[in-house]
Protein backbone atom coordinates (compact mmCIF):
# COMPACT_ATOMS: atom_id res chain seq x y z
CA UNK A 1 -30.13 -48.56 -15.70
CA UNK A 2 -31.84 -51.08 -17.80
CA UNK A 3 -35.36 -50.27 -18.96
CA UNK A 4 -38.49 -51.85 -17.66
CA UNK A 5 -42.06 -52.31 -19.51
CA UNK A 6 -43.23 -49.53 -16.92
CA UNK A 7 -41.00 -47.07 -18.22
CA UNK A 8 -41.18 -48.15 -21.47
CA UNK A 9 -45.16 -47.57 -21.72
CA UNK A 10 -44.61 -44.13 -19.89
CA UNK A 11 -42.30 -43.44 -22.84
CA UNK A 12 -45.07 -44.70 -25.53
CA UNK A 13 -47.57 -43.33 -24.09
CA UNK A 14 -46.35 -39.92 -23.81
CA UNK A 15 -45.68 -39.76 -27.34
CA UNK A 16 -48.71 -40.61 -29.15
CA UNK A 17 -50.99 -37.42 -29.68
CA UNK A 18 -55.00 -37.94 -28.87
CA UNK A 19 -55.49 -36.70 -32.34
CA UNK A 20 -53.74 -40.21 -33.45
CA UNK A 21 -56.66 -42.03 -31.52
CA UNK A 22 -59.78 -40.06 -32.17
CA UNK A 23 -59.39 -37.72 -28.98
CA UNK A 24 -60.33 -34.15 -29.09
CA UNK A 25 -56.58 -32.32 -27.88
CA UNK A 26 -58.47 -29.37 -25.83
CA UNK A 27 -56.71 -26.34 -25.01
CA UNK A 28 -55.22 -26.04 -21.65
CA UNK A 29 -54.78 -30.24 -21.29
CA UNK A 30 -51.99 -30.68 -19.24
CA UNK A 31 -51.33 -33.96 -20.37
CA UNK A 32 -48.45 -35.33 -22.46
CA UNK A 33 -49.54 -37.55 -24.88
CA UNK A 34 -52.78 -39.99 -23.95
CA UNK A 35 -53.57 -39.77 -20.63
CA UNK A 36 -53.29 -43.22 -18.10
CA UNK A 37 -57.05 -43.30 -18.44
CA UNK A 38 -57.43 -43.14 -22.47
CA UNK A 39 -54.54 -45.81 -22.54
CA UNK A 40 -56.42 -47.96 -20.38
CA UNK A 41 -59.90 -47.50 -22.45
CA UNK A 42 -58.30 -48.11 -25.64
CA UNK A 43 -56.53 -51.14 -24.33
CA UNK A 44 -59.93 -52.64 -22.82
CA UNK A 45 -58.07 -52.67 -19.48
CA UNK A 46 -58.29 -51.46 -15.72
CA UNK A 47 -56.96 -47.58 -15.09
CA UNK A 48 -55.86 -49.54 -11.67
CA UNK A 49 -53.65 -52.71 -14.24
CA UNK A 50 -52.17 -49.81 -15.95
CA UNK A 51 -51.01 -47.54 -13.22
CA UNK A 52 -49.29 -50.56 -11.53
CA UNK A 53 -48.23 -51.82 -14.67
CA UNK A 54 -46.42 -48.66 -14.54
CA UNK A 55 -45.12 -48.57 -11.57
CA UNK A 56 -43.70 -52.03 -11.59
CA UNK A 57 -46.10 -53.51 -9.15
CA UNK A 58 -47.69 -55.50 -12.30
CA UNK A 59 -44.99 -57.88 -13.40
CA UNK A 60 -46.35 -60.96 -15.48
CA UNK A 61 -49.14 -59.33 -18.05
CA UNK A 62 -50.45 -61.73 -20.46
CA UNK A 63 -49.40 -62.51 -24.08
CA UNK A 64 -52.76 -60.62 -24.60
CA UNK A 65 -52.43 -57.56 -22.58
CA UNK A 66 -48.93 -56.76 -24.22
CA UNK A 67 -51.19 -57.37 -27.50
CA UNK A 68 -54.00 -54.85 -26.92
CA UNK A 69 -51.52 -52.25 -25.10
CA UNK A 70 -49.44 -52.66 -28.32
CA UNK A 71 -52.38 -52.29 -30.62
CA UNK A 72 -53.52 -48.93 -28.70
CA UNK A 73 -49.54 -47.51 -28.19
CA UNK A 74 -49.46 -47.65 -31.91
CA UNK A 75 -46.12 -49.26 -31.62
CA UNK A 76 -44.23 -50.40 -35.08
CA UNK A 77 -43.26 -54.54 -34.69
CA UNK A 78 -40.22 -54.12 -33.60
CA UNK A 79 -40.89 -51.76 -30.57
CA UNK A 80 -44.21 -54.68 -30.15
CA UNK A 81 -41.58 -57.40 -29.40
CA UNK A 82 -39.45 -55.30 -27.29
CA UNK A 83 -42.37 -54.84 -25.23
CA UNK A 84 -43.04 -58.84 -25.37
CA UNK A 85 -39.21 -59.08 -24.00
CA UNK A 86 -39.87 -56.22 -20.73
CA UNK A 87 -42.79 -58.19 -20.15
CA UNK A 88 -40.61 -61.48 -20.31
CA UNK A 89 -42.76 -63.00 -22.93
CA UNK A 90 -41.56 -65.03 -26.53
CA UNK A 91 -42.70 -62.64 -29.08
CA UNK A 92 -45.14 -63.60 -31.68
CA UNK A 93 -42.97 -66.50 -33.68
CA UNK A 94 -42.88 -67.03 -37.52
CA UNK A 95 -45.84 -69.05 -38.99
CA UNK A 96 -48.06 -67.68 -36.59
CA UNK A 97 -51.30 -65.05 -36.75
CA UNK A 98 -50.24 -61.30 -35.91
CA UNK A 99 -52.50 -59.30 -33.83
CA UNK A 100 -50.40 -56.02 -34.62
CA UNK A 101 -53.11 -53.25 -36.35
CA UNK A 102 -50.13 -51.00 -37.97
CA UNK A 103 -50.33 -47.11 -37.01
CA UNK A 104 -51.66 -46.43 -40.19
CA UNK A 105 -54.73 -48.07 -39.98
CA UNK A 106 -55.22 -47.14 -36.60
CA UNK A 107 -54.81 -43.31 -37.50
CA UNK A 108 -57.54 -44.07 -40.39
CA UNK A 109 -59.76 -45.90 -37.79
CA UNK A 110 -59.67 -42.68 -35.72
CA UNK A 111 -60.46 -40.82 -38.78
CA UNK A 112 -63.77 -43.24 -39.78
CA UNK A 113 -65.20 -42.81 -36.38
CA UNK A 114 -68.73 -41.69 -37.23
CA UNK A 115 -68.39 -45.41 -40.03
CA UNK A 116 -68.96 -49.09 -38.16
CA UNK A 117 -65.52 -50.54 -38.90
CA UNK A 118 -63.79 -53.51 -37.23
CA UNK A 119 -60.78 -54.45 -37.79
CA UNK A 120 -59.89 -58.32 -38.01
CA UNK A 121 -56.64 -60.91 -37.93
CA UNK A 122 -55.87 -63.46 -40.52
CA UNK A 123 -58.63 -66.17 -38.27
CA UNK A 124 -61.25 -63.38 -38.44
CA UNK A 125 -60.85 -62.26 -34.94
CA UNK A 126 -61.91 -59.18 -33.94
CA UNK A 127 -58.86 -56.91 -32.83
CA UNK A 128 -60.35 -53.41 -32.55
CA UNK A 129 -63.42 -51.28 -33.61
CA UNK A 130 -64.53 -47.62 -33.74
CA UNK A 131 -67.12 -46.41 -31.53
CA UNK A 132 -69.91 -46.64 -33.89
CA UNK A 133 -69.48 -50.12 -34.29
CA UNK A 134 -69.75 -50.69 -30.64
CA UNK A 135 -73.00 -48.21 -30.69
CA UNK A 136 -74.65 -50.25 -34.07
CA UNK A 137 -73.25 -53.65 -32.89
CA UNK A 138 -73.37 -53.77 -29.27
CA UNK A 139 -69.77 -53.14 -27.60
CA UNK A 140 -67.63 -55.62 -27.43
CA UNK A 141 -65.19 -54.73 -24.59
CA UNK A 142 -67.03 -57.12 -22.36
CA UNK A 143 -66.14 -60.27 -24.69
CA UNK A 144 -63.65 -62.72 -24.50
CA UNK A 145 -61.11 -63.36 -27.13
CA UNK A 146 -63.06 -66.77 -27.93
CA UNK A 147 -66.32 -64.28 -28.00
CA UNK A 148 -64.88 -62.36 -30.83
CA UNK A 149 -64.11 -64.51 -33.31
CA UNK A 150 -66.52 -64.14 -36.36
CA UNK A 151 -66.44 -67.78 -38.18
CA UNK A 152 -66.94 -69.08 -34.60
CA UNK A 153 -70.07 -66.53 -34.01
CA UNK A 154 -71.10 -67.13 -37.77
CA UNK A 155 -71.23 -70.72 -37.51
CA UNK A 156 -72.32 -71.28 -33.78
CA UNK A 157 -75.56 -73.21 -32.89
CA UNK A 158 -76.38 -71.29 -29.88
CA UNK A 159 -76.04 -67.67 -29.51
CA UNK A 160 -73.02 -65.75 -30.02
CA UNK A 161 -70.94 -63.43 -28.15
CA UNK A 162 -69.40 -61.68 -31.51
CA UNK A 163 -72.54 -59.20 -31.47
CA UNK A 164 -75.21 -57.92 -29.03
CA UNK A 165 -78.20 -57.54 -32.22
CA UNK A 166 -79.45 -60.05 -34.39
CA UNK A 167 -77.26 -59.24 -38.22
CA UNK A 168 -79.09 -60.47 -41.02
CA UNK A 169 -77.54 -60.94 -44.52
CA UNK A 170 -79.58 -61.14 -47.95
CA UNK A 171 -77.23 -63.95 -49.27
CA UNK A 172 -74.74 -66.96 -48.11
CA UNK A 173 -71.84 -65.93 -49.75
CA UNK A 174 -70.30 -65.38 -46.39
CA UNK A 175 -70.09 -68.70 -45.25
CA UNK A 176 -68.05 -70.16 -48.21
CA UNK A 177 -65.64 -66.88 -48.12
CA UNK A 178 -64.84 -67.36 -44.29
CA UNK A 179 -64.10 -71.15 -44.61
CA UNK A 180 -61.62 -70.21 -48.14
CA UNK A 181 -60.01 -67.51 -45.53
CA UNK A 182 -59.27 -69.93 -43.03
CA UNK A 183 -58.12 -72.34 -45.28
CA UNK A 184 -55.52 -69.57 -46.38
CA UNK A 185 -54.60 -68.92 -43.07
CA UNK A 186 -54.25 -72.31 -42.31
CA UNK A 187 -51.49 -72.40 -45.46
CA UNK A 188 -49.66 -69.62 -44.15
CA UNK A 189 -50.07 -70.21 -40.32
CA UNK A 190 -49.45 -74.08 -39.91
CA UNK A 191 -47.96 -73.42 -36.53
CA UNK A 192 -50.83 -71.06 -35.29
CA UNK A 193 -52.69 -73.62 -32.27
CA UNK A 194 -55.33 -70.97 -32.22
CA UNK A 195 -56.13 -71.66 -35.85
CA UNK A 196 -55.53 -75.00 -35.70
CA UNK A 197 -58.18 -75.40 -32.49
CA UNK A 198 -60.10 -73.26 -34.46
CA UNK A 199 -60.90 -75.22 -37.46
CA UNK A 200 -60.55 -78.37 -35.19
CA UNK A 201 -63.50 -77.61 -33.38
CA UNK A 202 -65.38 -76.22 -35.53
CA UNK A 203 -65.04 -79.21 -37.90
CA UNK A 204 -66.75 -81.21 -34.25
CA UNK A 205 -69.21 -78.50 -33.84
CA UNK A 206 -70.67 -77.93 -37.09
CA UNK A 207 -72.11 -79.89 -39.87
CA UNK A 208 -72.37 -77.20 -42.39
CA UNK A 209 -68.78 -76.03 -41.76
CA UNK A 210 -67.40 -79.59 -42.16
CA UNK A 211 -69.04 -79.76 -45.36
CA UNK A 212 -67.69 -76.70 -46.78
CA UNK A 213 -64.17 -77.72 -45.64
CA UNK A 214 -64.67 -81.32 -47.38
CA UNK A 215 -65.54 -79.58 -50.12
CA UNK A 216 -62.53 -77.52 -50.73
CA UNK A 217 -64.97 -74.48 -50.79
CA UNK A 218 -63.50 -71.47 -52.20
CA UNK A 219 -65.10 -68.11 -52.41
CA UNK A 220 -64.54 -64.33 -52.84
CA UNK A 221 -65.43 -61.28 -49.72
CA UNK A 222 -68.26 -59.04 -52.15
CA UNK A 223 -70.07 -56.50 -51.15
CA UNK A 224 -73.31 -57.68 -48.96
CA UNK A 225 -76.64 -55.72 -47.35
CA UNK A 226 -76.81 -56.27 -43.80
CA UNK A 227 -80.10 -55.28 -41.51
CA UNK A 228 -79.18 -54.97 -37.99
CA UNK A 229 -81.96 -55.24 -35.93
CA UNK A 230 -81.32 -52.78 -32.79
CA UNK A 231 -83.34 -53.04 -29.65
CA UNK A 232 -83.52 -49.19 -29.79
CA UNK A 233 -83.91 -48.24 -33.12
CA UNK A 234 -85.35 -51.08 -34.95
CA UNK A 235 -83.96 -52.43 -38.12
CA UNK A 236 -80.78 -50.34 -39.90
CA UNK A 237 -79.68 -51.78 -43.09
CA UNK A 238 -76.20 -51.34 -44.19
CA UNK A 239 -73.61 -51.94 -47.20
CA UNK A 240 -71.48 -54.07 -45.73
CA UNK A 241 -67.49 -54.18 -47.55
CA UNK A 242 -64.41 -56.09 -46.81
CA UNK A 243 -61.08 -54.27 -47.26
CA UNK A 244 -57.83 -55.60 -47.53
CA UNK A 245 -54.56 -53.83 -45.99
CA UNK A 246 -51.44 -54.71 -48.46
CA UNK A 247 -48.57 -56.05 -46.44
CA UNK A 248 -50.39 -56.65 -43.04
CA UNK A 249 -53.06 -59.48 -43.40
CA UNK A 250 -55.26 -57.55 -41.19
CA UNK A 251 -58.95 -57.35 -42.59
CA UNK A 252 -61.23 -54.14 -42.64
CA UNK A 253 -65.15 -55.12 -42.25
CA UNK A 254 -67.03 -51.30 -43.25
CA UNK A 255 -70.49 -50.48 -42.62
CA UNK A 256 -71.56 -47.67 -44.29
CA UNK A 257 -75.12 -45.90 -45.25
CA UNK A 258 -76.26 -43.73 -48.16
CA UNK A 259 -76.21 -40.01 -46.92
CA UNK A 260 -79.29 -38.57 -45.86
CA UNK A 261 -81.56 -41.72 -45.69
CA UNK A 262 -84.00 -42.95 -42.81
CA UNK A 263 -80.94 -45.53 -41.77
CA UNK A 264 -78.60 -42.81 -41.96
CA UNK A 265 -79.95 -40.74 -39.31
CA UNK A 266 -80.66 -43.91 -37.28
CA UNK A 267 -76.95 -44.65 -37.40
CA UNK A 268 -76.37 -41.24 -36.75
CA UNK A 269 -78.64 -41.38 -33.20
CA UNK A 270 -77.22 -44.42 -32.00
CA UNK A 271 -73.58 -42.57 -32.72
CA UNK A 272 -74.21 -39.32 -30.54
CA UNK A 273 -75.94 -41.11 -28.36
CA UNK A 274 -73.37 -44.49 -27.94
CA UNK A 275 -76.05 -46.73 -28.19
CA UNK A 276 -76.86 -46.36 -24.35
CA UNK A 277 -80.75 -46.11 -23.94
CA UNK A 278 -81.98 -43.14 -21.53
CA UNK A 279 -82.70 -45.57 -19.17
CA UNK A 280 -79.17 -47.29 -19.13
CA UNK A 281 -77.54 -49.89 -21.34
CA UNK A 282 -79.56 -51.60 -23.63
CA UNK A 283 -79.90 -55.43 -22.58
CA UNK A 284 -77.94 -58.39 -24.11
CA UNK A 285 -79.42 -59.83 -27.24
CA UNK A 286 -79.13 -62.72 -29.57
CA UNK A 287 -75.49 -63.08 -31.04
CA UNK A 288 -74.16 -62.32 -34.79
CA UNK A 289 -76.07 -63.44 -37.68
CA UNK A 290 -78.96 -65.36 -35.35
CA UNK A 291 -82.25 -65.19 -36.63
CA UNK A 292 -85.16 -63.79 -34.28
């Protein structure tokens, strides 16, 4: 009997331990591997898409729902593009951006959970995140793929849907070292349309980031302070550092505090507490890197 995407994500599923995605394994769980319900969570989807995903009532999932059920199965590439074929999709092709987040990092990610991290592709979109970055940031869940693309966020002229708090940087060395990236990308990705769009319309959109892409602007990720100014605790500055995965052009974006400082515990509030307010989530805000 030939193997459908149903069985296939029972399979997956069943086989990747909670400990591999931050979950607590409690004694007495009955359950085999991640539970339908921690699948669906980690793959910003319905627990309803994935149960009839399952069961074969759910036939024709996106490119991007194989992505993010990929990303949270854990699965190596090749198991990603057998998925791609069950679903009855072309995987990814050659010369185009790779949403895959290898196990590794995704084990380390489960590891940094009380750290801000988010995890980007090659066009600086955001791909996944730790809880505390949803709790310091705002969550992201709720945003489109457009939404969460930093160099669209960072050079919008309205507000953004990258971030729910206004992110405020001491310097503009970010600017110059997102246009260099996607001129890189650009090099290796000639056939990405998402890239190409990308720059296209940004290029029509912004003065500033036409200007740097005239001028051939090159320029290095360094270390940067970032203030975060959070409806519930006020401001929370941050180291902010760029890390690079060798062989997997995924990008790392780490915010961390020093230990035992007022900005520490702050972080460490809106962590146990997820950011939710005690009288329900905190309102939308002004996106990435607006000013007040």
């Amino acid at each position: 009997m030939d193997e459908t995407l149903g069985t296939a994500l029972r399979r997956w599923r069943d086989r990747l331990s909670p400990l591999d995605v931050g979950r607590t394994a409690h004694p007495g769980r009955r359950a085999v591997g991640l539970r339908r319900e921690e699948l669906a969570e980690l793959a910003g989807l319905s627990v309803d898409y994935v149960v009839r995903l399952e069961q074969g009532r759910a036939t024709s999932p996106s490119a991007q729902v194989v992505a993010s059920l990929a990303r949270a199965l854990q699965l190596e590439p090749l198991e990603r593009d057998y998925a791609y074929r069950l679903a009855g999709l072309l995987p990814p092709q050659e010369g185009t951006i790779s949403t895959h987040v290898p196990a590794g990092v995704q084990r380390m990610l489960a590891r940094l959970g009380e750290y801000p991290v988010g995890v980007f592709s090659a066009d600086w979109t955001l791909l996944t995140w730790t809880p505390a970055w949803a709790a310091l940031l705002g969550d992201p869940s709720a945003r489109t793929h457009t939404e969460r693309n930093l160099v669209r966020a960072v050079f919008a002229t309205g507000p953004s849907g990258l971030a729910a708090w206004p992110v405020l940087q001491e310097d503009d060395a970010l600017k110059p070292a997102l246009v260099a990236d996607l001129r890189t990308a650009l090099v290796d990705y000639p056939r990405d349309r998402g890239l190409n769009d990308l720059v296209a319309e940004l290029r029509s959109t912004s003065a500033e980031f036409t200007r740097l892409w005239d001028e051939g602007t090159v320029g290095p990720h360094v270390s940067a302070r970032k203030t975060v100014r959070h409806p519930q605790v006020g401001e929370v500055t941050c180291d902010c550092d760029v890390l690079t995965v060798p062989g997997c052009d995924v990008r790392l974006v780490v915010y961390t505090v020093a230990a035992g400082s007022a900005d520490a515990e702050k972080l460490e509030f809106l962590r146990v507490t997820n950011g939710v307010r005690a009288d329900g989530p905190s309102p939308p805000g002004p996106g990435l890197f607006s000013t007040p």
